[in-house]
Structure formats: structure tokens, C-alpha cells
N, C-alpha and C. Protein backbone atom coordinates (compact mmCIF):
# COMPACT_ATOMS: atom_id res chain seq x y z
N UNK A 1 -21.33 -4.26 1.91
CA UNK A 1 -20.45 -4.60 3.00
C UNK A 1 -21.17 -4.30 4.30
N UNK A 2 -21.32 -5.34 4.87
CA UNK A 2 -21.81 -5.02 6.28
C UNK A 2 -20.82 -4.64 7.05
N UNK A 3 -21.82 -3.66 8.32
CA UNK A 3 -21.05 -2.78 9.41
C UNK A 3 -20.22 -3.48 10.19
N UNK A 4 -20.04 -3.52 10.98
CA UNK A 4 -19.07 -4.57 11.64
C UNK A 4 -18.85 -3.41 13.32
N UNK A 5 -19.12 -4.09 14.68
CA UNK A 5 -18.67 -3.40 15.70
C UNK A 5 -16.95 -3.47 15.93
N UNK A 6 -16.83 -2.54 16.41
CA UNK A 6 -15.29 -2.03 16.50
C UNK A 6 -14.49 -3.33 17.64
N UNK A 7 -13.30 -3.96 16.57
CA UNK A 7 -12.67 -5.07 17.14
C UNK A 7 -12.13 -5.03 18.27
N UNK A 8 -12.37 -6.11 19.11
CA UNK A 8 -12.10 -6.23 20.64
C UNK A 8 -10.77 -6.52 20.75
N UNK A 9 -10.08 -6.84 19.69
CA UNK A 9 -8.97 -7.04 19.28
C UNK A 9 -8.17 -5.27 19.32
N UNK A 10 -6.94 -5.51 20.06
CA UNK A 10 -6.21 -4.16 19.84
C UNK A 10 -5.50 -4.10 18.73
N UNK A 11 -5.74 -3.33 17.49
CA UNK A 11 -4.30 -2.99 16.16
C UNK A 11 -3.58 -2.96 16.58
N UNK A 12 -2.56 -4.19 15.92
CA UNK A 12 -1.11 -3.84 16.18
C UNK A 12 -0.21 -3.95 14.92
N UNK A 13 0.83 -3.53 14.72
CA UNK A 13 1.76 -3.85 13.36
C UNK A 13 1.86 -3.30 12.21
N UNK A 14 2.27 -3.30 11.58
CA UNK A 14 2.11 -3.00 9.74
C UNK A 14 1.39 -3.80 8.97
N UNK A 15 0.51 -2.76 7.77
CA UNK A 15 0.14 -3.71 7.00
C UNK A 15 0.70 -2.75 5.71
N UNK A 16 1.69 -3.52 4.81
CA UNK A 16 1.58 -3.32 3.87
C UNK A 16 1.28 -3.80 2.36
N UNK A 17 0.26 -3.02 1.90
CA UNK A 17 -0.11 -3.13 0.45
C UNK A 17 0.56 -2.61 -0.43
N UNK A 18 1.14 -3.65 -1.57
CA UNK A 18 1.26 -3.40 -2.64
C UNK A 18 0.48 -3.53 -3.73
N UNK A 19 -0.02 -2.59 -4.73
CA UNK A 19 -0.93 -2.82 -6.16
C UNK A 19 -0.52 -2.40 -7.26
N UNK A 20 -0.61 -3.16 -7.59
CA UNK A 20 -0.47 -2.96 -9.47
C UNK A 20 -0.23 -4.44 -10.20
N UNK A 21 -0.14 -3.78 -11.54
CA UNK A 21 -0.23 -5.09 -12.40
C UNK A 21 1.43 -5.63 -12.91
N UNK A 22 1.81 -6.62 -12.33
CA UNK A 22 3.16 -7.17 -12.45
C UNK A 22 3.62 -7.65 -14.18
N UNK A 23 2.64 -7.52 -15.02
CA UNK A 23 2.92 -7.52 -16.35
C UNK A 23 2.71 -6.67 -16.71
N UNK A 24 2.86 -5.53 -16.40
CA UNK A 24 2.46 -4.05 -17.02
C UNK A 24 4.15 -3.54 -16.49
N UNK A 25 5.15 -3.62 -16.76
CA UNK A 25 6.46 -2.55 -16.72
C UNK A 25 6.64 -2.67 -15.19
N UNK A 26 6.13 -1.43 -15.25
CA UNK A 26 6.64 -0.67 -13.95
C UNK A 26 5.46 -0.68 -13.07
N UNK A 27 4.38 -0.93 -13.51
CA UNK A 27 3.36 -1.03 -12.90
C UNK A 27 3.66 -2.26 -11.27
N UNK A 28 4.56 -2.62 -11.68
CA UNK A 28 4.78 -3.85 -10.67
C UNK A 28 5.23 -3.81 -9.89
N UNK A 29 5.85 -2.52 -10.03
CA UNK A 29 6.71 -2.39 -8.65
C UNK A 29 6.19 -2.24 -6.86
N UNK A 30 4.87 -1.94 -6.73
CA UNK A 30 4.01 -2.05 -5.57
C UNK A 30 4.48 -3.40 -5.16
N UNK A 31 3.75 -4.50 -6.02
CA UNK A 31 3.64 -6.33 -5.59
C UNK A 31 5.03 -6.42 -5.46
N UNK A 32 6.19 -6.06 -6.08
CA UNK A 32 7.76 -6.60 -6.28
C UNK A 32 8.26 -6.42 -4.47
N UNK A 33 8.12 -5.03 -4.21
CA UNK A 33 8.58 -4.44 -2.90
C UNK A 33 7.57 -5.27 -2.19
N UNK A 34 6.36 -5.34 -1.82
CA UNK A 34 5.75 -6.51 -1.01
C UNK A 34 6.76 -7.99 -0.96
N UNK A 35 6.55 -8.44 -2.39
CA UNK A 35 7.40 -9.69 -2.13
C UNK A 35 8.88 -9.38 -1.44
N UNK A 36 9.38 -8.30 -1.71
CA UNK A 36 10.83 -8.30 -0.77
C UNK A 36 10.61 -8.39 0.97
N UNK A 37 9.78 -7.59 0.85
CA UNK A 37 8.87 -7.42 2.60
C UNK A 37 8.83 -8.72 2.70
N UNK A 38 7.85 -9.66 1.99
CA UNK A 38 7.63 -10.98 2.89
C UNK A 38 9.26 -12.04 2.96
N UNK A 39 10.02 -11.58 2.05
CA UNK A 39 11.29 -12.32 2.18
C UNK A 39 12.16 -11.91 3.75
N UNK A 40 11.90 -10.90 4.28
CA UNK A 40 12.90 -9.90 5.34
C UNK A 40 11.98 -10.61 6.28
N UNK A 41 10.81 -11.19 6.67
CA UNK A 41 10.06 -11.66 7.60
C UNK A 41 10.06 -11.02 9.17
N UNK A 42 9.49 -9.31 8.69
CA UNK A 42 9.42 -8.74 10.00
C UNK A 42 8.36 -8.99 10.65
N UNK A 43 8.67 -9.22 12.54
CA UNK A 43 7.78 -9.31 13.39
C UNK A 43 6.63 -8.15 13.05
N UNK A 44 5.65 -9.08 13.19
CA UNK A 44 4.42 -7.52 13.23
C UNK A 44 4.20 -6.58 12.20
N UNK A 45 4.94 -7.28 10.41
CA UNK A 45 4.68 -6.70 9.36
C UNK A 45 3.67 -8.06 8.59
N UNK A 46 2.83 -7.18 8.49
CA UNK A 46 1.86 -8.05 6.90
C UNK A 46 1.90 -7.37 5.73
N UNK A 47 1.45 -8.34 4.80
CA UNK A 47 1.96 -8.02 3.69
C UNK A 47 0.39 -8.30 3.02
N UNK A 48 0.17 -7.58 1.50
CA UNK A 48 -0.68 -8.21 0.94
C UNK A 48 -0.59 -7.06 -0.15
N UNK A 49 -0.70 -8.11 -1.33
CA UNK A 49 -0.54 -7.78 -2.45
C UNK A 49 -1.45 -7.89 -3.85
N UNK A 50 -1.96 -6.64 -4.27
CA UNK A 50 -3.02 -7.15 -5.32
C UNK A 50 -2.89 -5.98 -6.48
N UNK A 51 -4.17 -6.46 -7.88
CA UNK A 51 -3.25 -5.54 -8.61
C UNK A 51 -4.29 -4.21 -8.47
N UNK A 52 -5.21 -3.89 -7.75
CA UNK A 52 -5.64 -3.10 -7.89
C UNK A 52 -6.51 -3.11 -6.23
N UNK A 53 -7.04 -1.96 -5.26
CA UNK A 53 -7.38 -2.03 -4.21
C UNK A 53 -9.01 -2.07 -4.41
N UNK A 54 -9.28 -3.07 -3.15
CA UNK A 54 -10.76 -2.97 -2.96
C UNK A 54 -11.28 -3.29 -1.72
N UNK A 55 -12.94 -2.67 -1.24
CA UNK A 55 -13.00 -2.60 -0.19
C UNK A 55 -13.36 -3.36 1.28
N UNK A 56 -12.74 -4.69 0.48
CA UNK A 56 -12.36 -5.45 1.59
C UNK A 56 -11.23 -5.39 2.02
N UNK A 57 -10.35 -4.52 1.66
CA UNK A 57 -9.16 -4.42 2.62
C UNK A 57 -9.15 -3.45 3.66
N UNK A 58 -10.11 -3.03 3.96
CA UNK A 58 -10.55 -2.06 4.74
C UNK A 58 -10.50 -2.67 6.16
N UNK A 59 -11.16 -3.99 6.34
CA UNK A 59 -11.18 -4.60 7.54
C UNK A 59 -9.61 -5.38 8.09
N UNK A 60 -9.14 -5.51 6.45
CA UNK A 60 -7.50 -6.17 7.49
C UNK A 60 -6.81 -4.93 7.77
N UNK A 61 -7.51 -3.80 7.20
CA UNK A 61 -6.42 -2.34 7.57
C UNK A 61 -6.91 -2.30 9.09
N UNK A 62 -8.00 -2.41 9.38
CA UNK A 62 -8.49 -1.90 10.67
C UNK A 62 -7.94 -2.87 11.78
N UNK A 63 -7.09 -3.48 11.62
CA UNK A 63 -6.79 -4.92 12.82
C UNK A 63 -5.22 -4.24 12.62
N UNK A 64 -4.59 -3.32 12.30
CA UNK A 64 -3.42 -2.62 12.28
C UNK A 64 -3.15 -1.05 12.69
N UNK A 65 -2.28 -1.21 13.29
CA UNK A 65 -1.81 0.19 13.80
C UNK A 65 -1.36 1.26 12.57
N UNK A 66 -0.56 0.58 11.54
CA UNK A 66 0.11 1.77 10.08
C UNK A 66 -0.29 0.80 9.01
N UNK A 67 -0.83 1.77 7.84
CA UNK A 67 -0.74 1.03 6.62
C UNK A 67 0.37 1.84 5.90
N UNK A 68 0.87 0.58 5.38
CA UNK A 68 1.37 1.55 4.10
C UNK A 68 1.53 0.97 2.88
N UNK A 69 0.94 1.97 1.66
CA UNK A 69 0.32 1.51 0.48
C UNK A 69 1.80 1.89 -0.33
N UNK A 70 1.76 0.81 -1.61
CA UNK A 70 2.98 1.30 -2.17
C UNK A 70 2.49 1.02 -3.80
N UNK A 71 2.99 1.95 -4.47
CA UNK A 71 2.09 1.97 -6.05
C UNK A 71 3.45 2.67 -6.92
N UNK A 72 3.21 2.04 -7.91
CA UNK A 72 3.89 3.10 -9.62
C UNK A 72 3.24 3.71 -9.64
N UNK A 73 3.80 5.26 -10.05
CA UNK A 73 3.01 6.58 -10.14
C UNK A 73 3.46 7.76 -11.40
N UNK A 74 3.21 7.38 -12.27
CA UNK A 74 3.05 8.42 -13.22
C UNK A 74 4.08 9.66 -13.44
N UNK A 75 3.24 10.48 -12.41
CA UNK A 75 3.44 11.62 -12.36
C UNK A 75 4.11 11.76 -11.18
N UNK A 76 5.05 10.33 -10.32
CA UNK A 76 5.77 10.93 -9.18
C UNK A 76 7.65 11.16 -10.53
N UNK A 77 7.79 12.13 -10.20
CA UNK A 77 9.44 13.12 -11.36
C UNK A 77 10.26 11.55 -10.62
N UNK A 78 11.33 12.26 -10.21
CA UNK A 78 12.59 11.01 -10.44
C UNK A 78 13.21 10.31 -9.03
N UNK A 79 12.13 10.37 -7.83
CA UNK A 79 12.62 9.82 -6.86
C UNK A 79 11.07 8.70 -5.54
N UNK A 80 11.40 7.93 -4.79
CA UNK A 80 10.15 7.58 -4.31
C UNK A 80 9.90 9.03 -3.51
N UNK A 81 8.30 8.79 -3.34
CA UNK A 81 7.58 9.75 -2.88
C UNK A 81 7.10 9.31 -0.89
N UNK A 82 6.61 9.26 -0.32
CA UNK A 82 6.28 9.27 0.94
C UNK A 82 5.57 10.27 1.30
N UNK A 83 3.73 10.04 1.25
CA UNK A 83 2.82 11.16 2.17
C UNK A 83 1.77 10.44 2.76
N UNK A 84 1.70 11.44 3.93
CA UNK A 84 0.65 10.54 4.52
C UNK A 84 -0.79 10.62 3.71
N UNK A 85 -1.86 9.64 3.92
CA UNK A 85 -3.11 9.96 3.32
C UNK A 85 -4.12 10.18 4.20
N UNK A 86 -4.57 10.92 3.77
CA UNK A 86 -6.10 11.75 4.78
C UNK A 86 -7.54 10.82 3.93
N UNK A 87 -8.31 10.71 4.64
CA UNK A 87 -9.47 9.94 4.56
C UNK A 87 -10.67 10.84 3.25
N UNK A 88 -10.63 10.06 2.88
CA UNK A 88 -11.62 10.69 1.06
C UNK A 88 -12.77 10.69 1.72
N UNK A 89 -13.18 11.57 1.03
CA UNK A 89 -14.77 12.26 1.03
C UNK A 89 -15.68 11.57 -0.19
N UNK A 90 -14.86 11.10 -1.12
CA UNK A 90 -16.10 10.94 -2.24
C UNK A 90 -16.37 9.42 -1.90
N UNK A 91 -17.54 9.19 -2.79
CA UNK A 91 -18.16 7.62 -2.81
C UNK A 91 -17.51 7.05 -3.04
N UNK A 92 -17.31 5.74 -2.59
CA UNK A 92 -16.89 4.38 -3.08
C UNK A 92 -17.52 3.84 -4.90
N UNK A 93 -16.45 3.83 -5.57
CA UNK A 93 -17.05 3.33 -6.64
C UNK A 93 -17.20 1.61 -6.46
N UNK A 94 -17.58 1.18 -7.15
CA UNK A 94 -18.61 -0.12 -7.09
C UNK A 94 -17.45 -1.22 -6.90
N UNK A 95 -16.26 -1.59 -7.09
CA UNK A 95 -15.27 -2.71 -7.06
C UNK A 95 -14.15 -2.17 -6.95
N UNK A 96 -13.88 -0.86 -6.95
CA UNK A 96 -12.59 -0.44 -6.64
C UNK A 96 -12.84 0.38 -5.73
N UNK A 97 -11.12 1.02 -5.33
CA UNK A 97 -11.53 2.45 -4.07
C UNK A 97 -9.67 3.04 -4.13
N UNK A 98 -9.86 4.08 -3.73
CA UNK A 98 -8.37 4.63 -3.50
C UNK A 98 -7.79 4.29 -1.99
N UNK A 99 -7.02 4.54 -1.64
CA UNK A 99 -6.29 4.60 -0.13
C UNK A 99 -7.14 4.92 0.90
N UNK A 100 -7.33 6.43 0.42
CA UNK A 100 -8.04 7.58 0.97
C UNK A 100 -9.67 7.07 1.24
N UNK A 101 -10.31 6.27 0.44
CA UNK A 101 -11.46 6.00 0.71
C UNK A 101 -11.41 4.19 1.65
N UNK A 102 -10.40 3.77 1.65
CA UNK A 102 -10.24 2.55 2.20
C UNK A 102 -9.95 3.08 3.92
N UNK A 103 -9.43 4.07 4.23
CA UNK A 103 -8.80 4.76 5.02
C UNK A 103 -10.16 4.81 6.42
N UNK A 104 -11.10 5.87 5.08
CA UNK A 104 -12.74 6.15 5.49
C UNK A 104 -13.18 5.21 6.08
N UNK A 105 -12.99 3.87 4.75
CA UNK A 105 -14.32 2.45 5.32
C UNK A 105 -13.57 2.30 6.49
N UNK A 106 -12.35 2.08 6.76
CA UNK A 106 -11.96 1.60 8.24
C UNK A 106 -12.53 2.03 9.30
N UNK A 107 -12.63 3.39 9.00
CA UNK A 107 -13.18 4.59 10.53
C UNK A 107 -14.99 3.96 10.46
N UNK A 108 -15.30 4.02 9.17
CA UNK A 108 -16.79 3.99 9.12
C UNK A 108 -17.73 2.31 9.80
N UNK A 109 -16.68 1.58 9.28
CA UNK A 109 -17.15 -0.26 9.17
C UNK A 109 -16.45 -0.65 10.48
N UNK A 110 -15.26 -0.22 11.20
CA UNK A 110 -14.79 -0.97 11.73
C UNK A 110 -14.06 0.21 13.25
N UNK A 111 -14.55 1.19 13.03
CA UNK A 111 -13.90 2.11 14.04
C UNK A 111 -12.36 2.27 14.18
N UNK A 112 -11.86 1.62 13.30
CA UNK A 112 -10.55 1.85 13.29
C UNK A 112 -9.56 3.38 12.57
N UNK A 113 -8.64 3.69 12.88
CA UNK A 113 -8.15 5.21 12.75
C UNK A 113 -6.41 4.58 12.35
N UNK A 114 -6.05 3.70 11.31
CA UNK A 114 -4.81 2.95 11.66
C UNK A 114 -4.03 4.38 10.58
N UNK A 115 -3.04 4.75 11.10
CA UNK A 115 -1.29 5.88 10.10
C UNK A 115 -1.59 5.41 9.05
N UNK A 116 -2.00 6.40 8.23
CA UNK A 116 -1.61 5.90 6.42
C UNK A 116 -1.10 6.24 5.59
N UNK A 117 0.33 6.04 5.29
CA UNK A 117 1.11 6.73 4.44
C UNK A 117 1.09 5.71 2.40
N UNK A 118 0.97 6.54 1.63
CA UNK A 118 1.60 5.89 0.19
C UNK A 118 2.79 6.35 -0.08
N UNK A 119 3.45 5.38 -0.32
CA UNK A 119 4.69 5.28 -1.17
C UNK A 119 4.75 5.33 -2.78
N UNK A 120 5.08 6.33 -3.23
CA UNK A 120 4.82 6.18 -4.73
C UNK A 120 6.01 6.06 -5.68
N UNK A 121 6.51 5.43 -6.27
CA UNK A 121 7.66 4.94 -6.88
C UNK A 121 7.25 5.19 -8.50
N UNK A 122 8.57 6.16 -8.61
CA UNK A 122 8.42 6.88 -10.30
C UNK A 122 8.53 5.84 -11.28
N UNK A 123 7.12 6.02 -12.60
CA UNK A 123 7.10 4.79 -13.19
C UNK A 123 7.00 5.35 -15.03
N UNK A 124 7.48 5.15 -15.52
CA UNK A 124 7.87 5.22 -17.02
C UNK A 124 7.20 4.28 -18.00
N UNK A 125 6.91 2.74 -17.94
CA UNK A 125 7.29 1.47 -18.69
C UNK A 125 5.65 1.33 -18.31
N UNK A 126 4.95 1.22 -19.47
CA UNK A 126 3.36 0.38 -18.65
C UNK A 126 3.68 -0.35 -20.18
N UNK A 127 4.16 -1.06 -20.60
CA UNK A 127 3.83 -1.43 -21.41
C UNK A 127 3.69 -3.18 -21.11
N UNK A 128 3.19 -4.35 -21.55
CA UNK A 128 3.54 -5.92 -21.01
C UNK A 128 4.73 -6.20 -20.89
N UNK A 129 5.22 -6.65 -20.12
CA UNK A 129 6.32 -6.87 -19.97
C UNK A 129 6.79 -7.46 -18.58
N UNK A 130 7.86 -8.14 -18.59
CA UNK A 130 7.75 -8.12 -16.41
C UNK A 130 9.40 -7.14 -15.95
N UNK A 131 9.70 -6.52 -16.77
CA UNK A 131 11.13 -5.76 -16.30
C UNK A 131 10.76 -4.60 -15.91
N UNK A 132 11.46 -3.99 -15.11
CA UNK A 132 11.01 -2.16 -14.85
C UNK A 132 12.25 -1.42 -15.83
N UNK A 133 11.71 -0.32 -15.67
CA UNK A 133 12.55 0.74 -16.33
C UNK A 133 13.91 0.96 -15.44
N UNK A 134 15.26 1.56 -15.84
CA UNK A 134 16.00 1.83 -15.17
C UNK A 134 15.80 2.47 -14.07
N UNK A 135 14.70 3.89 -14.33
CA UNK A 135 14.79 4.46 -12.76
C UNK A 135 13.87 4.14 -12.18
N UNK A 136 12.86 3.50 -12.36
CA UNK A 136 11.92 2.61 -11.29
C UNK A 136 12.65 1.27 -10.65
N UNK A 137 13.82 0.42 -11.20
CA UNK A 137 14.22 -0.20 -10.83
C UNK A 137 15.20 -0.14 -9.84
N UNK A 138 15.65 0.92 -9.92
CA UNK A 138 16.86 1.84 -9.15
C UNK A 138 15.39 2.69 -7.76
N UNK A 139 14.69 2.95 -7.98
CA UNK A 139 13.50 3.82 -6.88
C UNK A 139 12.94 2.50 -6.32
N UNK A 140 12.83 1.10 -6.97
CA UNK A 140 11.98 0.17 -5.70
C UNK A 140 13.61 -0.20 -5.09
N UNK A 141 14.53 -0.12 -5.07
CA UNK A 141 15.66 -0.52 -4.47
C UNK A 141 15.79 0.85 -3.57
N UNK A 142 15.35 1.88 -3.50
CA UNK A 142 15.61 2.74 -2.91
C UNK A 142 14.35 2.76 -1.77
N UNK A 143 12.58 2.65 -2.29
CA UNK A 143 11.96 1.81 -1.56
C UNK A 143 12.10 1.10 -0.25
N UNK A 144 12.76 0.29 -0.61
CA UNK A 144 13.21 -0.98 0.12
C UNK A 144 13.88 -0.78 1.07
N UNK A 145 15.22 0.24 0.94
CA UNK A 145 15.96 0.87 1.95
C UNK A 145 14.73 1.84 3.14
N UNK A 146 14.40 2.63 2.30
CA UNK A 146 13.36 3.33 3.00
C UNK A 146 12.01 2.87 4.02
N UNK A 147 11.99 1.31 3.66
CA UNK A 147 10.97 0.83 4.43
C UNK A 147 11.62 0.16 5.34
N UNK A 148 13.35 -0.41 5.12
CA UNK A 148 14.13 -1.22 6.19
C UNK A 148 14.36 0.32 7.23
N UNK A 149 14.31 1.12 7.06
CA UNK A 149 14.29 1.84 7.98
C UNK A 149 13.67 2.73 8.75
N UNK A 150 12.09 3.37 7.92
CA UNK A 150 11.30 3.17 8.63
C UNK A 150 10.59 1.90 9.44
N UNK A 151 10.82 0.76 9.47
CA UNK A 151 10.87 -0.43 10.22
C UNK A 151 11.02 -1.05 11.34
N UNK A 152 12.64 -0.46 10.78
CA UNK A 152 13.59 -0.41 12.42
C UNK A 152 13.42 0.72 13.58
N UNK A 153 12.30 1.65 13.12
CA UNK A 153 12.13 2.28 14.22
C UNK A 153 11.00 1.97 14.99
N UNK A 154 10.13 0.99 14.29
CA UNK A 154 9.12 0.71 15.03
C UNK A 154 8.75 -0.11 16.16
């Protein structure tokens, strides 16, 4: 990935990412809540949705003021989660990257410093399938509330 000088362009807006795999259970619930986002058609929200992050999203993070990443999570117990993410220290592995290291390439490739919070939505079901589990289905509806209103304050 080449360096890139810091955009003359000022960040503005939201970008939110959703990832995971939409035939995997619950895994889907990242892309599901994106697609609700692009249905509500907020000024100055983007959307983009994939099933796994990589580090070309580093440069549409850097043309934005907040990211916010939204994922099925394992090990989040029985409600959505909300923290901000601090910029990773370790290497970039070769086709993938976490938040935290996408966070980095922004500051590093593009001089950008954009709010980065993940949303992590409790996930049960990885099995094929396209339904969620009861309480992941009940947590991206709770999600959803949570992002219509962090939203409205922006």
C-alpha cells in the first residue's frame, strides 16, 4: 500500500463498517445493522459492509471524522457492547487487519486521527444458516436503537 499525503479534503461524517459472514448465524449481524443504516439514509453517514476487514479501508476511514465498526462477538455475555478502539501496535497480517490496526494505517498512510468505537453484538449461532439466534436478534435491534441515537446527536 502506498503512502498517500494527508487529504486536502476535511473528514467529515460517519463511516460505518459492518463484518462478518451473513451465512454463518449470527455472524451477520455486523452487514444486517449496516443494511438497516443504509435504509434510514442519514446525512453524512456511510456505510460499508464486508465479511471480514482489510487494509484498504483505512483510506475511506481517513476521509471521516467517527468510525464505527460493528461485529458478532463471541465472548460479548448478553447485551451490545460499545468501546472505543485505541490504535494496534502489532503488524499488519498480509490480507486481513483488526480495527485497531486499520485505526494505525489511517494515522500512518493518510494522517488521519478519525473516533473509533466497535460495537459488538452477543453471538451464539455460527453455524450456515441466514437466521440469528434469539438474543443476537433481539441485541442487533437493540444496536439499531443505539446507533439512531448516537446519530441524532451528531
Amino acid at each position: 500500500m502506498k503512502k498517500s499525503e494527508p487529504s486536502e479534503i476535511a473528514p467529515r461524517g460517519t463511516l460505518i463498517i459492518g463484518y462478518g459472514n451473513a451465512l454463518r448465524g449470527d455472524d451477520g449481524a455486523g452487514p444486517c445493522i449496516v443494511e438497516w443504516v443504509e435504509q434510514q439514509q442519514w446525512p453524512d453517514v456511510t456505510t460499508l459492509s464486508a465479511h471480514q476487514l482489510f487494509p484498504e479501508m483505512a483510506e475511506q476511514m481517513a476521509q471521516h471524522e467517527r468510525v464505527i465498526f460493528v461485529d458478532a462477538d463471541a465472548a460479548t455475555v448478553d447485551a451490545v457492547g460499545l468501546q472505543p478502539i485505541v490504535e494496534a501496535s502489532d503488524r499488519l497480517m498480509a490480507h486481513r487487519c483488526s480495527p485497531g490496526s486499520l485505526v494505525r494505517m489511517a494515522r500512518e498512510l493518510y494522517g488521519a486521527r478519525p473516533a473509533a468505537f466497535l460495537y459488538t453484538i452477543p453471538a451464539r449461532c455460527f453455524d450456515v444458516c441466514t437466521t440469528f439466534s434469539p438474543l443476537t436478534r433481539n441485541c442487533v435491534r437493540d444496536a439499531c436503537n443505539a446507533l439512531t441515537q448516537l446519530l441524532a446527536k451528531s
